[in-house]
Structure formats: C-alpha cells, structure tokens
C-alpha atoms as a PDB file:
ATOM      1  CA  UNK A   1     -18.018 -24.749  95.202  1.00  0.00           C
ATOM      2  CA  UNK A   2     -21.478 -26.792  95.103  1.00  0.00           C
ATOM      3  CA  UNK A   3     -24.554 -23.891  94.827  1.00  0.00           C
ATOM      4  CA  UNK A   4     -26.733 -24.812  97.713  1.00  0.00           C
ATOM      5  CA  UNK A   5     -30.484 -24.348  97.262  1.00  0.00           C
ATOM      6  CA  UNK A   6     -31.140 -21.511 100.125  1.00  0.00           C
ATOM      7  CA  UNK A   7     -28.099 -19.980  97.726  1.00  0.00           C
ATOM      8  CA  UNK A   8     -29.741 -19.978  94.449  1.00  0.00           C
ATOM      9  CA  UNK A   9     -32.987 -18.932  95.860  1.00  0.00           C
ATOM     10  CA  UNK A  10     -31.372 -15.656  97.664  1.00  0.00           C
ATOM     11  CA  UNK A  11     -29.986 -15.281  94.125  1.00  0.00           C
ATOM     12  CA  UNK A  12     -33.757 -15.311  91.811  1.00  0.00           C
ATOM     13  CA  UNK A  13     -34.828 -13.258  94.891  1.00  0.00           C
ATOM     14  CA  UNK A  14     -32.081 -10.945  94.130  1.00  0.00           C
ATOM     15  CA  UNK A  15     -32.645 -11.098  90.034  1.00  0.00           C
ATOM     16  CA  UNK A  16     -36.568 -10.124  90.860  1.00  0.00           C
ATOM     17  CA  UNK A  17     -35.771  -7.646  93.464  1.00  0.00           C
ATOM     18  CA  UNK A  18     -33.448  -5.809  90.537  1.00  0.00           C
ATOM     19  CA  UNK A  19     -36.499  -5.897  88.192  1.00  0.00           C
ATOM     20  CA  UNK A  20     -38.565  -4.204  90.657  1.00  0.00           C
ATOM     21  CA  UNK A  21     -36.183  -1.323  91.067  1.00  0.00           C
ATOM     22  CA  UNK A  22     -37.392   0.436  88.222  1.00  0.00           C
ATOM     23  CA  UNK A  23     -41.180   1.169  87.677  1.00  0.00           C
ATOM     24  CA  UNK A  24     -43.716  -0.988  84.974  1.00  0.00           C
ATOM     25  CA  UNK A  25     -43.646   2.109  83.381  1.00  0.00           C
ATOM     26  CA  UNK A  26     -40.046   2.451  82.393  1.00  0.00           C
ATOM     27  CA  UNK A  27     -40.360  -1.398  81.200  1.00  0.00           C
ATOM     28  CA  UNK A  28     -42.765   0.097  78.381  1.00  0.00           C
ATOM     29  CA  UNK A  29     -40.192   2.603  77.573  1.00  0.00           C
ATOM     30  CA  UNK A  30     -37.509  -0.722  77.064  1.00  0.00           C
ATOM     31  CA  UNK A  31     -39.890  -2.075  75.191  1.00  0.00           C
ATOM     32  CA  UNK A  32     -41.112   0.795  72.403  1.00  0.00           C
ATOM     33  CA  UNK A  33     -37.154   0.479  71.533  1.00  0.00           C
ATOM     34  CA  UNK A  34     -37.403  -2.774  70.504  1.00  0.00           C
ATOM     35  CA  UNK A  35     -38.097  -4.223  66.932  1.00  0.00           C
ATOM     36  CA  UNK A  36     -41.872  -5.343  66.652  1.00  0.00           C
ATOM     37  CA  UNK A  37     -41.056  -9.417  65.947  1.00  0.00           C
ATOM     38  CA  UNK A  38     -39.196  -8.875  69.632  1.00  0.00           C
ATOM     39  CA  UNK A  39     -42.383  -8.151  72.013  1.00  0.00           C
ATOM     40  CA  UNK A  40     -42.798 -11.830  72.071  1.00  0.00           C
ATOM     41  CA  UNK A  41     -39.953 -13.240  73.279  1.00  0.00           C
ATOM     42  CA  UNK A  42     -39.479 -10.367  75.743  1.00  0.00           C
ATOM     43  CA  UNK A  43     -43.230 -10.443  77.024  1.00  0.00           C
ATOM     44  CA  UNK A  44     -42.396 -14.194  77.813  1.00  0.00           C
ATOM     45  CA  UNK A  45     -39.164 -13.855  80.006  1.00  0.00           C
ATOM     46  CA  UNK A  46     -40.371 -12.874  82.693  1.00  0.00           C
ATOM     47  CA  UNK A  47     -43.968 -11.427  84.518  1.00  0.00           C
ATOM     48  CA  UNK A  48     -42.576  -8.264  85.353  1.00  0.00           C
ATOM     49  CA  UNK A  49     -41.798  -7.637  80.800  1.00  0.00           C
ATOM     50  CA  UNK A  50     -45.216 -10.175  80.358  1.00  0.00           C
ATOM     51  CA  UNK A  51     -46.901  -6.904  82.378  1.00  0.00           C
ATOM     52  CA  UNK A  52     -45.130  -4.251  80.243  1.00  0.00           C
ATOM     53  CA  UNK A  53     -45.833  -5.607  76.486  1.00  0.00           C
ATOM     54  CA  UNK A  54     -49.993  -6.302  77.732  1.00  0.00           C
ATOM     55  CA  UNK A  55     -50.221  -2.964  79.441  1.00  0.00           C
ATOM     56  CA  UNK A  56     -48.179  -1.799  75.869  1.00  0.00           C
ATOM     57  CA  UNK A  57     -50.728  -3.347  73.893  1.00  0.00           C
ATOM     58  CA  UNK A  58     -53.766  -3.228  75.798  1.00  0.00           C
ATOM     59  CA  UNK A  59     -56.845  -2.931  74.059  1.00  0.00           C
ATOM     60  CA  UNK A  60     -59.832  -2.214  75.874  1.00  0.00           C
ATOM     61  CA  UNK A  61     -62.450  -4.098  74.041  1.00  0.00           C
ATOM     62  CA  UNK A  62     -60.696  -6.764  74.807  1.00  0.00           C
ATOM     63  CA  UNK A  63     -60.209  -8.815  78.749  1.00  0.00           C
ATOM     64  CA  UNK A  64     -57.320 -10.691  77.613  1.00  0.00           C
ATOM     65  CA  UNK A  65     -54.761  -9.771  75.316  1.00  0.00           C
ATOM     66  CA  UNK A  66     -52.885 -12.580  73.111  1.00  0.00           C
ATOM     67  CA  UNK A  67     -49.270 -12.019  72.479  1.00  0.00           C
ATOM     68  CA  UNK A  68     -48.425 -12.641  68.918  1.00  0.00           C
ATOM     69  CA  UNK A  69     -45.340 -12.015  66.223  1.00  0.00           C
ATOM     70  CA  UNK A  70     -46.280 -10.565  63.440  1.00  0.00           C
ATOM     71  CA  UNK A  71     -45.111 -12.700  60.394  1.00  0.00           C
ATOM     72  CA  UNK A  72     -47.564 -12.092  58.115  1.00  0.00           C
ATOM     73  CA  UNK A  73     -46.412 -11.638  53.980  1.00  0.00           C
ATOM     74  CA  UNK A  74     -47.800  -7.873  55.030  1.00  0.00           C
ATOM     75  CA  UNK A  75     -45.298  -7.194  57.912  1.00  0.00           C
ATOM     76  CA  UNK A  76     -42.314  -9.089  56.586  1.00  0.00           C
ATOM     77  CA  UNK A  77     -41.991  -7.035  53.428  1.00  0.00           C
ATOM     78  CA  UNK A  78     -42.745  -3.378  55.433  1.00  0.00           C
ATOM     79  CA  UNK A  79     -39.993  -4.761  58.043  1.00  0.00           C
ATOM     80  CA  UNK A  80     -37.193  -7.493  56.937  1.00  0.00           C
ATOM     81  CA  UNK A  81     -36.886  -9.472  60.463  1.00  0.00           C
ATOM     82  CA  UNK A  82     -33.058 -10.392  61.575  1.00  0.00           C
ATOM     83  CA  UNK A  83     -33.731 -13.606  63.389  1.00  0.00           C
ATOM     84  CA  UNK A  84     -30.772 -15.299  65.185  1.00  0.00           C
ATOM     85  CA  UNK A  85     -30.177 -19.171  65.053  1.00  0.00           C
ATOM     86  CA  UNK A  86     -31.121 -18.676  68.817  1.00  0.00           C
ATOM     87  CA  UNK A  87     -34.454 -17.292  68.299  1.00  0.00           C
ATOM     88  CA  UNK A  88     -35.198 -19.864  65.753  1.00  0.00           C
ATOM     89  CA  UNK A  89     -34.039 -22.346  68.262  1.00  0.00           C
ATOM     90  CA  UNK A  90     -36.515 -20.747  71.066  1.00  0.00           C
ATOM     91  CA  UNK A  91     -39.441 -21.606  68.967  1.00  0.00           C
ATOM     92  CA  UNK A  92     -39.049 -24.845  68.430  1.00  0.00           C
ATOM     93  CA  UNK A  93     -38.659 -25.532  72.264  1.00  0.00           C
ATOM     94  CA  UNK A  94     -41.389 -23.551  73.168  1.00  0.00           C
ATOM     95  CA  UNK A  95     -44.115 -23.684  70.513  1.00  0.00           C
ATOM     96  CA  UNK A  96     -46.076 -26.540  68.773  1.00  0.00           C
ATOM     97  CA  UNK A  97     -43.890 -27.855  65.926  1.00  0.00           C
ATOM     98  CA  UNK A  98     -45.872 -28.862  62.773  1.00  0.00           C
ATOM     99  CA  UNK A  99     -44.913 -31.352  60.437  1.00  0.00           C
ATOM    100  CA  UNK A 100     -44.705 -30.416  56.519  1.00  0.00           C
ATOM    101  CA  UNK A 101     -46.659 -27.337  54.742  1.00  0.00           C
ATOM    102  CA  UNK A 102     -49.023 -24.842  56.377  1.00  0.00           C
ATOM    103  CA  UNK A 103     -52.683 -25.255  55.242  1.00  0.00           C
ATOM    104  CA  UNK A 104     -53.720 -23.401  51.575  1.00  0.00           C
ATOM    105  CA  UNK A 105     -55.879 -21.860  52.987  1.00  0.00           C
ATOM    106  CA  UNK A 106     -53.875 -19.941  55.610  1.00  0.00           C
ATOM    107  CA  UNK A 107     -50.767 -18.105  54.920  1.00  0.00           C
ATOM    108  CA  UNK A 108     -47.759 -17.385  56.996  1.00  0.00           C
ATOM    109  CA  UNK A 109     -48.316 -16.107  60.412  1.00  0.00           C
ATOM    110  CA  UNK A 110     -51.765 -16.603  60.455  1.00  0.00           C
ATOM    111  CA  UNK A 111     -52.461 -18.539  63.464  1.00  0.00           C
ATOM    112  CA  UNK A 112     -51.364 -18.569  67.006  1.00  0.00           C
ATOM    113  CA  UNK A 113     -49.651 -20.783  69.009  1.00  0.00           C
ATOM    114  CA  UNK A 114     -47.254 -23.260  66.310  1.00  0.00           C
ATOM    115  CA  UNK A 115     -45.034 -23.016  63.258  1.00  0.00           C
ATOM    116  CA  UNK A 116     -45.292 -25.188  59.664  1.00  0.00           C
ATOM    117  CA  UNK A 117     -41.536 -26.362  59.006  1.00  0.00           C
ATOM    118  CA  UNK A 118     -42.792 -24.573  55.614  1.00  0.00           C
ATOM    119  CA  UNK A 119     -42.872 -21.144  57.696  1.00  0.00           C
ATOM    120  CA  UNK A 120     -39.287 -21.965  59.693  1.00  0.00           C
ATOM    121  CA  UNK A 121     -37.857 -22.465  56.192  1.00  0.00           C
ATOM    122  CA  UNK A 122     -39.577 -19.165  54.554  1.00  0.00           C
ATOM    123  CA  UNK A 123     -38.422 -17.114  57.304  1.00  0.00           C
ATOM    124  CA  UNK A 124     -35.048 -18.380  57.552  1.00  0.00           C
ATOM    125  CA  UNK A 125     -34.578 -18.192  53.578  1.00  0.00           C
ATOM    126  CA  UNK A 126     -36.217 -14.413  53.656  1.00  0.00           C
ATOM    127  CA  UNK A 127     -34.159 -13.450  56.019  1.00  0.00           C
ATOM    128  CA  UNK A 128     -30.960 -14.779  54.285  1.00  0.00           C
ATOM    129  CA  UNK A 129     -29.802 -16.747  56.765  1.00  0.00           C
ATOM    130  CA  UNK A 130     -28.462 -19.571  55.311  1.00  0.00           C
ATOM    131  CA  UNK A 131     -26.760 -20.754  58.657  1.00  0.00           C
ATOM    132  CA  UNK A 132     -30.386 -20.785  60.245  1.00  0.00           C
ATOM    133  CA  UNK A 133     -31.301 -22.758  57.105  1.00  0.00           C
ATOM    134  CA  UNK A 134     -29.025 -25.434  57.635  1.00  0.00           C
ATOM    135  CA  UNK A 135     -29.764 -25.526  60.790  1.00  0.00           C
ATOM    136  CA  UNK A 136     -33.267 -26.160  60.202  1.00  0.00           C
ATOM    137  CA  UNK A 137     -32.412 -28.643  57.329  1.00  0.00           C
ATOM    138  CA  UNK A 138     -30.023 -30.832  60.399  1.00  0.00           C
ATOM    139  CA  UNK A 139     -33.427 -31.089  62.091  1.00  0.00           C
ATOM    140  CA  UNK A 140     -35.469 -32.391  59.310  1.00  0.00           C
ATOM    141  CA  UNK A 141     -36.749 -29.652  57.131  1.00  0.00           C
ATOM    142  CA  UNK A 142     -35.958 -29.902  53.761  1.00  0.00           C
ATOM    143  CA  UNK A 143     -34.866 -27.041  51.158  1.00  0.00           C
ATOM    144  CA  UNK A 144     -37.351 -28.716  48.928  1.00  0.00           C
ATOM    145  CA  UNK A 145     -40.267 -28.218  51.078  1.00  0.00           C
ATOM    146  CA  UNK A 146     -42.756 -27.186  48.955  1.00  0.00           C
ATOM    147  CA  UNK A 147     -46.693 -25.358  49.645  1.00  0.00           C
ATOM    148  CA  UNK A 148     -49.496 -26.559  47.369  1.00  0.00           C
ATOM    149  CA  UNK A 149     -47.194 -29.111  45.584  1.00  0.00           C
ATOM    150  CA  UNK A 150     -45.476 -26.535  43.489  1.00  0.00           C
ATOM    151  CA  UNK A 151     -44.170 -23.592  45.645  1.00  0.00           C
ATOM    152  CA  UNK A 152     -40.761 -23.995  47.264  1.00  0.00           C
ATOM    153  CA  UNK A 153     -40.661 -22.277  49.827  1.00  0.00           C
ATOM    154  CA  UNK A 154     -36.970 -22.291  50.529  1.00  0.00           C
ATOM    155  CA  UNK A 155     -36.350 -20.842  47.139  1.00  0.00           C
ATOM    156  CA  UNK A 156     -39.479 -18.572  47.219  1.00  0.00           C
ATOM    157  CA  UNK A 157     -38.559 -17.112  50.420  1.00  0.00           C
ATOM    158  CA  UNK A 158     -34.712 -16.205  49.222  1.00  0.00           C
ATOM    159  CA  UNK A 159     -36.236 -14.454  46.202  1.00  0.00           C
ATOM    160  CA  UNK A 160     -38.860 -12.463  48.484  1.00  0.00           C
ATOM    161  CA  UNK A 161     -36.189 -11.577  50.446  1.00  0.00           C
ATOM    162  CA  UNK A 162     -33.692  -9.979  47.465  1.00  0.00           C
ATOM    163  CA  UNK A 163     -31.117 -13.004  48.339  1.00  0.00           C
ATOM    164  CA  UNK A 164     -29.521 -13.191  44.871  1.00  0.00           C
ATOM    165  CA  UNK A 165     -26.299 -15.081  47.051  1.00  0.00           C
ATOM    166  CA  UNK A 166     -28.915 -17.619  49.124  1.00  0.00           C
ATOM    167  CA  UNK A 167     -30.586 -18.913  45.426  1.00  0.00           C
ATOM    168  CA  UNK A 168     -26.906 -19.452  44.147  1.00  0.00           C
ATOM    169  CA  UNK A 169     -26.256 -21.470  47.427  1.00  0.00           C
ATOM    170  CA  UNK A 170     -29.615 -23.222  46.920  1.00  0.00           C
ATOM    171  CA  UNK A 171     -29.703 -24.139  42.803  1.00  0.00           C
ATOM    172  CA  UNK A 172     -25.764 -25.773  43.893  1.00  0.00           C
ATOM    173  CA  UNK A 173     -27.888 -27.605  46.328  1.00  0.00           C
ATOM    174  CA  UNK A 174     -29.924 -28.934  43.846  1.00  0.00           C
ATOM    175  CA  UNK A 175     -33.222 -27.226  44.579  1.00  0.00           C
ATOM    176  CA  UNK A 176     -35.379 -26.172  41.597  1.00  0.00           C
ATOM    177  CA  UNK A 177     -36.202 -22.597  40.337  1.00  0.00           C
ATOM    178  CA  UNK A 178     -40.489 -22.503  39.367  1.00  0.00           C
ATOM    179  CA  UNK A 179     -42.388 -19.699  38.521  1.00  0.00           C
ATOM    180  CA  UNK A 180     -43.114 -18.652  42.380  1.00  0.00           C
ATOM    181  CA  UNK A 181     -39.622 -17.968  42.461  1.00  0.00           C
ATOM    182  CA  UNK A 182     -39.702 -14.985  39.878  1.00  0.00           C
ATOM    183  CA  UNK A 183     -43.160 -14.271  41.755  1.00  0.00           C
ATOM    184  CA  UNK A 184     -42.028 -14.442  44.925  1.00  0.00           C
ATOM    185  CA  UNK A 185     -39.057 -11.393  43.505  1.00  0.00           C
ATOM    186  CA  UNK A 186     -41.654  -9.373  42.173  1.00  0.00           C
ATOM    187  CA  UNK A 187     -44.029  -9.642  45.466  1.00  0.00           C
ATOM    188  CA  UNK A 188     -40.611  -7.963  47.010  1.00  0.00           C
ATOM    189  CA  UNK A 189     -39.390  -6.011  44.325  1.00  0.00           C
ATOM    190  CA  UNK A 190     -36.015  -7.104  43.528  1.00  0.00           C
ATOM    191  CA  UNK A 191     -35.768  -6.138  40.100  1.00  0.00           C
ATOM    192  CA  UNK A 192     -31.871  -7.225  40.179  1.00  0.00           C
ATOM    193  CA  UNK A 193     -33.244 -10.652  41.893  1.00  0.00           C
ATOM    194  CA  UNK A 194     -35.969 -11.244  38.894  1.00  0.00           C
ATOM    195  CA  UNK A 195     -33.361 -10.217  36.038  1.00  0.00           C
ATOM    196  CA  UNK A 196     -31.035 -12.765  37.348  1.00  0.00           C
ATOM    197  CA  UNK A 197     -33.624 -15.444  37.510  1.00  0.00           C
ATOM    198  CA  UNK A 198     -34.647 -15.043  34.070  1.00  0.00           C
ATOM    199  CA  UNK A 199     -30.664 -14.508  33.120  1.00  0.00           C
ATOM    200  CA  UNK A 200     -30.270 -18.087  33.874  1.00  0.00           C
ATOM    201  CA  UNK A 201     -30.025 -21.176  31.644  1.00  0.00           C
ATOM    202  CA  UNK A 202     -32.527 -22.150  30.973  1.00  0.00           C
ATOM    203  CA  UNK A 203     -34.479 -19.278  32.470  1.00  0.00           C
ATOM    204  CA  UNK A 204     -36.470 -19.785  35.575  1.00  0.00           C
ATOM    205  CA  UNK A 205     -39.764 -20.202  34.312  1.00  0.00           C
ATOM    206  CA  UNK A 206     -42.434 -16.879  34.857  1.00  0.00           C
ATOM    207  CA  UNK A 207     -46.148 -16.698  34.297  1.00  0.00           C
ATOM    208  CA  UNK A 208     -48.824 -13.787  35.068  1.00  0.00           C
ATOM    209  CA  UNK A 209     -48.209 -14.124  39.303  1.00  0.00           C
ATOM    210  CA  UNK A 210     -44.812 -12.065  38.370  1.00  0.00           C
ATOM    211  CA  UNK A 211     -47.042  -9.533  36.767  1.00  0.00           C
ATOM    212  CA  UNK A 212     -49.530  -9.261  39.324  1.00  0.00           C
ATOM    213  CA  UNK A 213     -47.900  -9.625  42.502  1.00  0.00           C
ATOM    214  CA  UNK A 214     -45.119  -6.511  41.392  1.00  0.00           C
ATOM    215  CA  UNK A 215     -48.631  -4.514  40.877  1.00  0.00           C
ATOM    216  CA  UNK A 216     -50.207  -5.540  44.486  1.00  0.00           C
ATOM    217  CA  UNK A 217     -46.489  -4.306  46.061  1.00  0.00           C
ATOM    218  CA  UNK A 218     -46.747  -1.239  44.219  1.00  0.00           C
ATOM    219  CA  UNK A 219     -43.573  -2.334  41.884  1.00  0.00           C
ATOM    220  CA  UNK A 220     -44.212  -0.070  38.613  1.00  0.00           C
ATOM    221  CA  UNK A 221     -40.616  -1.044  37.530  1.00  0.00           C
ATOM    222  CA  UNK A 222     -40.857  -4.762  38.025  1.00  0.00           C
ATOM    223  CA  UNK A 223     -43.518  -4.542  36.161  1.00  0.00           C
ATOM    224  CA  UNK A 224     -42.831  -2.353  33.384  1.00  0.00           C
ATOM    225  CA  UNK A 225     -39.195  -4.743  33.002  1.00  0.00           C
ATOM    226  CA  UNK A 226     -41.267  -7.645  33.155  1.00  0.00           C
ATOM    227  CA  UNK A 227     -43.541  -6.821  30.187  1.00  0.00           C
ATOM    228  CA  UNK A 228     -41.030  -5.178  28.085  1.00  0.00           C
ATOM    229  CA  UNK A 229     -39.463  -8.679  27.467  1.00  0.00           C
ATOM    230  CA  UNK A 230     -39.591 -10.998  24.709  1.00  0.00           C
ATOM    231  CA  UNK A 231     -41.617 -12.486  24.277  1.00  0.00           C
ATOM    232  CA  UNK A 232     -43.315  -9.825  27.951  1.00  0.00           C
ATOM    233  CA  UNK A 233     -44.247 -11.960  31.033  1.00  0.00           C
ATOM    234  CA  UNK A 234     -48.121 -12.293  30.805  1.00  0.00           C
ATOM    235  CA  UNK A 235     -50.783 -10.459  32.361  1.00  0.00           C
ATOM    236  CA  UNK A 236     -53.227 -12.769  32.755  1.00  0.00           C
ATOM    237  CA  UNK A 237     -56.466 -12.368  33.567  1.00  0.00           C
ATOM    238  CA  UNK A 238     -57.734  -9.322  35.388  1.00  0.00           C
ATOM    239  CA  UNK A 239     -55.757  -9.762  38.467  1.00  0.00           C
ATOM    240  CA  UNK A 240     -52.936  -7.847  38.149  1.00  0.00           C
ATOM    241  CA  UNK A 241     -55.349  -4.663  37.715  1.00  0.00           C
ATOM    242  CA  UNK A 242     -57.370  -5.779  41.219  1.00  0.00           C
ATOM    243  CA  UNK A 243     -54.126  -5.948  42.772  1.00  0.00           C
ATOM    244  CA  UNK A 244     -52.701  -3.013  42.424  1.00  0.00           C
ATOM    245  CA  UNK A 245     -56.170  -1.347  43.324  1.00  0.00           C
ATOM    246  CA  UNK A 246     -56.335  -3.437  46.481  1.00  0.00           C
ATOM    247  CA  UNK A 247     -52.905  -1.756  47.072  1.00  0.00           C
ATOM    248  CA  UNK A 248     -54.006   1.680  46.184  1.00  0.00           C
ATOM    249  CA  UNK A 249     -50.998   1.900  43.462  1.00  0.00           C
ATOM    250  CA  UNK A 250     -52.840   4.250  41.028  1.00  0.00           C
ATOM    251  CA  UNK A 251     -49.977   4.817  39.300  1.00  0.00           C
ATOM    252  CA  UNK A 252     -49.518   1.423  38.675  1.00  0.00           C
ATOM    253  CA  UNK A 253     -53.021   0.795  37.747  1.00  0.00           C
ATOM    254  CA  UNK A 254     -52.766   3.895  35.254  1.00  0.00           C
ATOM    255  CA  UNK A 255     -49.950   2.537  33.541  1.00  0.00           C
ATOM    256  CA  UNK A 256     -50.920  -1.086  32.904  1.00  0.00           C
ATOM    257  CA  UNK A 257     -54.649   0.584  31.685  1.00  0.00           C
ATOM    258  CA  UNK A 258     -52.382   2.603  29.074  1.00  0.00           C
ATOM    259  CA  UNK A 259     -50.999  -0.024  28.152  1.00  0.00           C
ATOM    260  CA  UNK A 260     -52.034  -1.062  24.049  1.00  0.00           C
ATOM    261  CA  UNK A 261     -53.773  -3.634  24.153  1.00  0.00           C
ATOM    262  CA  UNK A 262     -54.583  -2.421  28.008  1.00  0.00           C
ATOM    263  CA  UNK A 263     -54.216  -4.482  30.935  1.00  0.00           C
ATOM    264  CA  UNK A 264     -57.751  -6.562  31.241  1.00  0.00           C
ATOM    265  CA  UNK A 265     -60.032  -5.440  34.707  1.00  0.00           C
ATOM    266  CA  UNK A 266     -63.646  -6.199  35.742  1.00  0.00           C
ATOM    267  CA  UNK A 267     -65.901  -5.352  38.725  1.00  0.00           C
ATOM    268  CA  UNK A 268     -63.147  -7.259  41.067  1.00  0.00           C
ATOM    269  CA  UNK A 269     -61.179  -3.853  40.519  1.00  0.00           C
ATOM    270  CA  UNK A 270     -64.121  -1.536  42.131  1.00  0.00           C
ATOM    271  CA  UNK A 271     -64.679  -3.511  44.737  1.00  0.00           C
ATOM    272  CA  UNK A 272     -61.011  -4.378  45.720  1.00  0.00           C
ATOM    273  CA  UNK A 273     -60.262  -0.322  45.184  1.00  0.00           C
ATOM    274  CA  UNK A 274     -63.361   0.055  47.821  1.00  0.00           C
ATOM    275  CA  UNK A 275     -62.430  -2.890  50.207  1.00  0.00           C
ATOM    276  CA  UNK A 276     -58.717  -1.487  49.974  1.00  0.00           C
ATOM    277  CA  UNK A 277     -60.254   1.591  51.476  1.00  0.00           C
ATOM    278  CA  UNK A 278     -58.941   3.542  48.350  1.00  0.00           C
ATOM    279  CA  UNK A 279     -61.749   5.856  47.357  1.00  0.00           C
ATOM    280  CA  UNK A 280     -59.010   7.745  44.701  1.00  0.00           C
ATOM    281  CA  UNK A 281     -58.394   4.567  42.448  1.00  0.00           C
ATOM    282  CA  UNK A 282     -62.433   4.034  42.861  1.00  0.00           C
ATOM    283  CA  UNK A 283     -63.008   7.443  41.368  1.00  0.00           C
ATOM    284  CA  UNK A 284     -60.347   7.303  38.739  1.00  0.00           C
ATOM    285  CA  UNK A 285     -61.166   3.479  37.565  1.00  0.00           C
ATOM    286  CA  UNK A 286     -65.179   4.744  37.270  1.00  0.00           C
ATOM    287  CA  UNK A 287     -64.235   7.855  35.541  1.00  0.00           C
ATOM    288  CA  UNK A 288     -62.753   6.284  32.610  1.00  0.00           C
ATOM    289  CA  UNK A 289     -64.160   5.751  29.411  1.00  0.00           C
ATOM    290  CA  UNK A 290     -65.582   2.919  29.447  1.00  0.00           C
ATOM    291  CA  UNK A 291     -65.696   2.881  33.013  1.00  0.00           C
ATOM    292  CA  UNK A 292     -64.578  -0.420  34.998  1.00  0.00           C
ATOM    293  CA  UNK A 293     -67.612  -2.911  35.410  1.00  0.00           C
ATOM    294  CA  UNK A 294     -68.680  -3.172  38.737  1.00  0.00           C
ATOM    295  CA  UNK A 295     -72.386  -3.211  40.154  1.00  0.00           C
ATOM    296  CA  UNK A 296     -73.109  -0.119  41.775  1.00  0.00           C
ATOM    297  CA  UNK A 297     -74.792  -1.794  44.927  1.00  0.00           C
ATOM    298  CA  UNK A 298     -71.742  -4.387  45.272  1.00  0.00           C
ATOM    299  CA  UNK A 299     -69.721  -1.385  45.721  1.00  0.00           C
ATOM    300  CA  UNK A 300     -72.380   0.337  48.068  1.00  0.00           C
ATOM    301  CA  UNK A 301     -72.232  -2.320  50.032  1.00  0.00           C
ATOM    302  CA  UNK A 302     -68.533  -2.427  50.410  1.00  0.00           C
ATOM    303  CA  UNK A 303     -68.428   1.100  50.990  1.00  0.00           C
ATOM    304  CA  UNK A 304     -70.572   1.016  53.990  1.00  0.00           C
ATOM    305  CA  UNK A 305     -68.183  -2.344  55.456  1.00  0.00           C
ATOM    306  CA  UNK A 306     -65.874  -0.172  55.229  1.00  0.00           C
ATOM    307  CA  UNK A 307     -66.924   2.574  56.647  1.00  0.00           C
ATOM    308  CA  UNK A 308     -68.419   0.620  59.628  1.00  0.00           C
ATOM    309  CA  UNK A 309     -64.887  -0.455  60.424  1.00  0.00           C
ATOM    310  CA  UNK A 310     -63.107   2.591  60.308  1.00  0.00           C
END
C-alpha cells in the first residue's frame, strides 16, 4: 500500500514525539556510554542528540561549540577506533572529500570539516579493516598512497595499528615496506610487528625514526630490541632523547643516557621536558653531570607558557 504524505508526516511527528519522551538530560547519559569517535555522528542525527553532545561539551568561553572526531596520532594510539564500512561510508557523503595526501604540515585529524584519501586509508589500515580498505581502494584510493613522497600510508597505518595479518595482505598486493613502516610499529609499540618487519627478506629497511618514535610512545622495549641488533637501528641525532622527554618517559630517557656511548641530547631536551609539562625529567636531565645544555631563560620562558596555560 502507497505511503501517502499526511501518512509519513503523522509518522516523523510520531519518531520526534518518542524523542521528547525522555528529558535532554537522559540524552547526555546515552551519550557518556558511547565511544569518544561516536559523539559526531550521534550529535548529527538528529537536534534533539545535536542538543545533548553541545550541552555535553559545552565550554563556556566559548558561544558556539564545533563538533569534532578526534583522530589525531595522540587519540588513535590511547583509543584504537572500530570504524564500520558504514561509518566510513557516512563521511564521504557528508564531508568534503579531498583528493591525494593531507598537507606536511598538518597531520591527521587536524582540521575540521574534510578528509585526505591519505587519512581514509590510515584509518582504515590502523584499524585493520581490510574490507573498509578495499572498499576505499573501489572508490579510488590507492594502497600506495603515499605522504611526503615516501610514507605509505596504507602500510604505515597497518604497522601503527599492530596488523602483522593486514601487511601480509598488503606486501601480496604489491605495496612496498620503507622505513616509516618499522617507524610507524615503534610509534605503536608492536614489538612482534617490528621483529617481523625486519624478519623479512630483504628486511624492511629502518633508520633513527624507529628509535625515536618507540622513545616519544614511551616503548623502552622497542627500543632496547631495536638497538641491541646488528648492526643496532641508529639513534640519530638528539631526537630520540627530546622525545621521550616531551613524553615524560624518564625511564626511557635514563636508559638511552646510560647507554655507552650515551644517547646524544641538547637544549631541545630541557625545553621539550618543560613544554611537555614534565618538571621531573627537567630536574633529572639538569642534575646530571654534565648537565643537558639548555639556556636557562629559554627554559624560563617555557616554564611560565606553561604555567599560564594550566
């Protein structure tokens, strides 16, 4: 039987008038159950959830509040998302597509209202969905994608994400293994992920990004594997010690100083300790003999930043 229009409007009248049973506040309660990356899509269903996530997330310095998901490097490896096919599907109806890779000078998640194909293809490969991933691939964006020329994403992402079964999928596919993929393990600390890399023939290829970006995630056993090798993955210069102070890892930054020769630092350490908000590895790095470089009015200065945003 044909749905006449006075029908279908008694019925939205009916779907609103069932939202409105139950108060705005018991709409917040819904929505503190749900996972972070959801308050987006469920803020945009409807005005009566729109109401619920801005009065959940209302800040009063602010007149308007802008709804926004979270994928930042930061909140993707405190929280692995579990985007469906559907969800991926969503955004590309409803958001501003963009063509190719993401700007270098802006990382994942960091702007508003669109999506690189580079960050559909991170997420999906992070996430180890390799159904979203061909998915993606049917609508034009590659497995080969690659940010700054050199980092695949696709096989970056996998690696990130502790996918040891997604890379498999992806080298048969013919995409190549660089040296962001061992990063990229590292930055998530999948020491099984980064053994199997290098396990390979020929190994995937590894420079001093492995070694720093397993100190900035706080990875003391990613990083102690990856310099007891032969010959050890490099250090490089003195930014796996900043890292790891950014991070506040002491005990990271205390091992690769005890290291023989040790692990090379400069002021960069101070002042990322102090900009990291981590007065401890501050103390410890200027108690040492000698103590880390770092000009005692750069670090003023970034103490009282700090303190004026706190």
């Amino acid at each position: 039987m044909a749905v006449t229009g006075g029908a279908s409007k008694k019925q939205r009248t009916e779907r609103r008038d069932a939202l409105e049973v139950l108060p705005g506040s018991a709409w917040v309660l819904v929505l503190k159950k749900l996972d972070d990356y959801d308050h987006l899509g469920f803020g945009l269903t409807c005005r009566t959830f729109l109401e619920a996530v801005t009065k959940a997330t209302a800040n009063p310095d602010l007149k308007k509040v802008a709804l926004k998901t979270d994928l930042t490097y930061d909140k993707l490896f405190e929280q692995m998302p579990r985007f469906s096919l559907s969800w991926f599907q969503w955004v590309l109806r409803s958001f501003k597509r963009k063509k190719g890779v993401s700007p270098k000078e802006l990382g994942i998640g960091e702007y508003y209202d669109h999506l690189y194909d580079s960050d559909l293809m991170y997420l999906a490969a992070f996430q180890g969905s390799k159904k979203v991933m061909e998915w993606l691939a049917s609508r034009g964006i590659s497995f080969g994608i690659e940010r700054y020329g050199v980092v695949a994403v696709a096989t970056g992402g996998a690696a990130a994400g502790g996918h040891i079964e997604i890379l498999e999928w992806l080298g048969s596919e013919g995409c190549r293994f660089d040296w962001s993929t061992c990063s990229s393990a590292a930055r998530g600390g999948h020491l099984d992920v980064l053994k199997w890399l290098r396990s390979q023939d020929p190994p995937c290829p590894w420079n001093w990004r492995t070694c720093e970006y397993a100190a900035g995630g706080g990875h003391l056993a990613v990083l102690q594997w990856a310099r007891s090798q032969d010959p050890p993955c490099p250090w490089g210069d003195e930014d796996t010690c900043w890292r790891a102070a950014q991070g506040g890892h002491l005990d990271v930054l205390k091992w690769a100083r005890s290291q023989d020769p040790p692990c090379p630092w400069d002021w960069k350490t101070c002042w990322r300790a102090v900009r990291g908000g981590h007065l401890d590895v501050l103390k410890w790095a200027r108690s040492q003999d000698p103590p880390c470089l770092g000009t005692t009015r750069l670090v003023l200065v970034q103490l009282k930043e700090v303190t004026l945003m706190s």
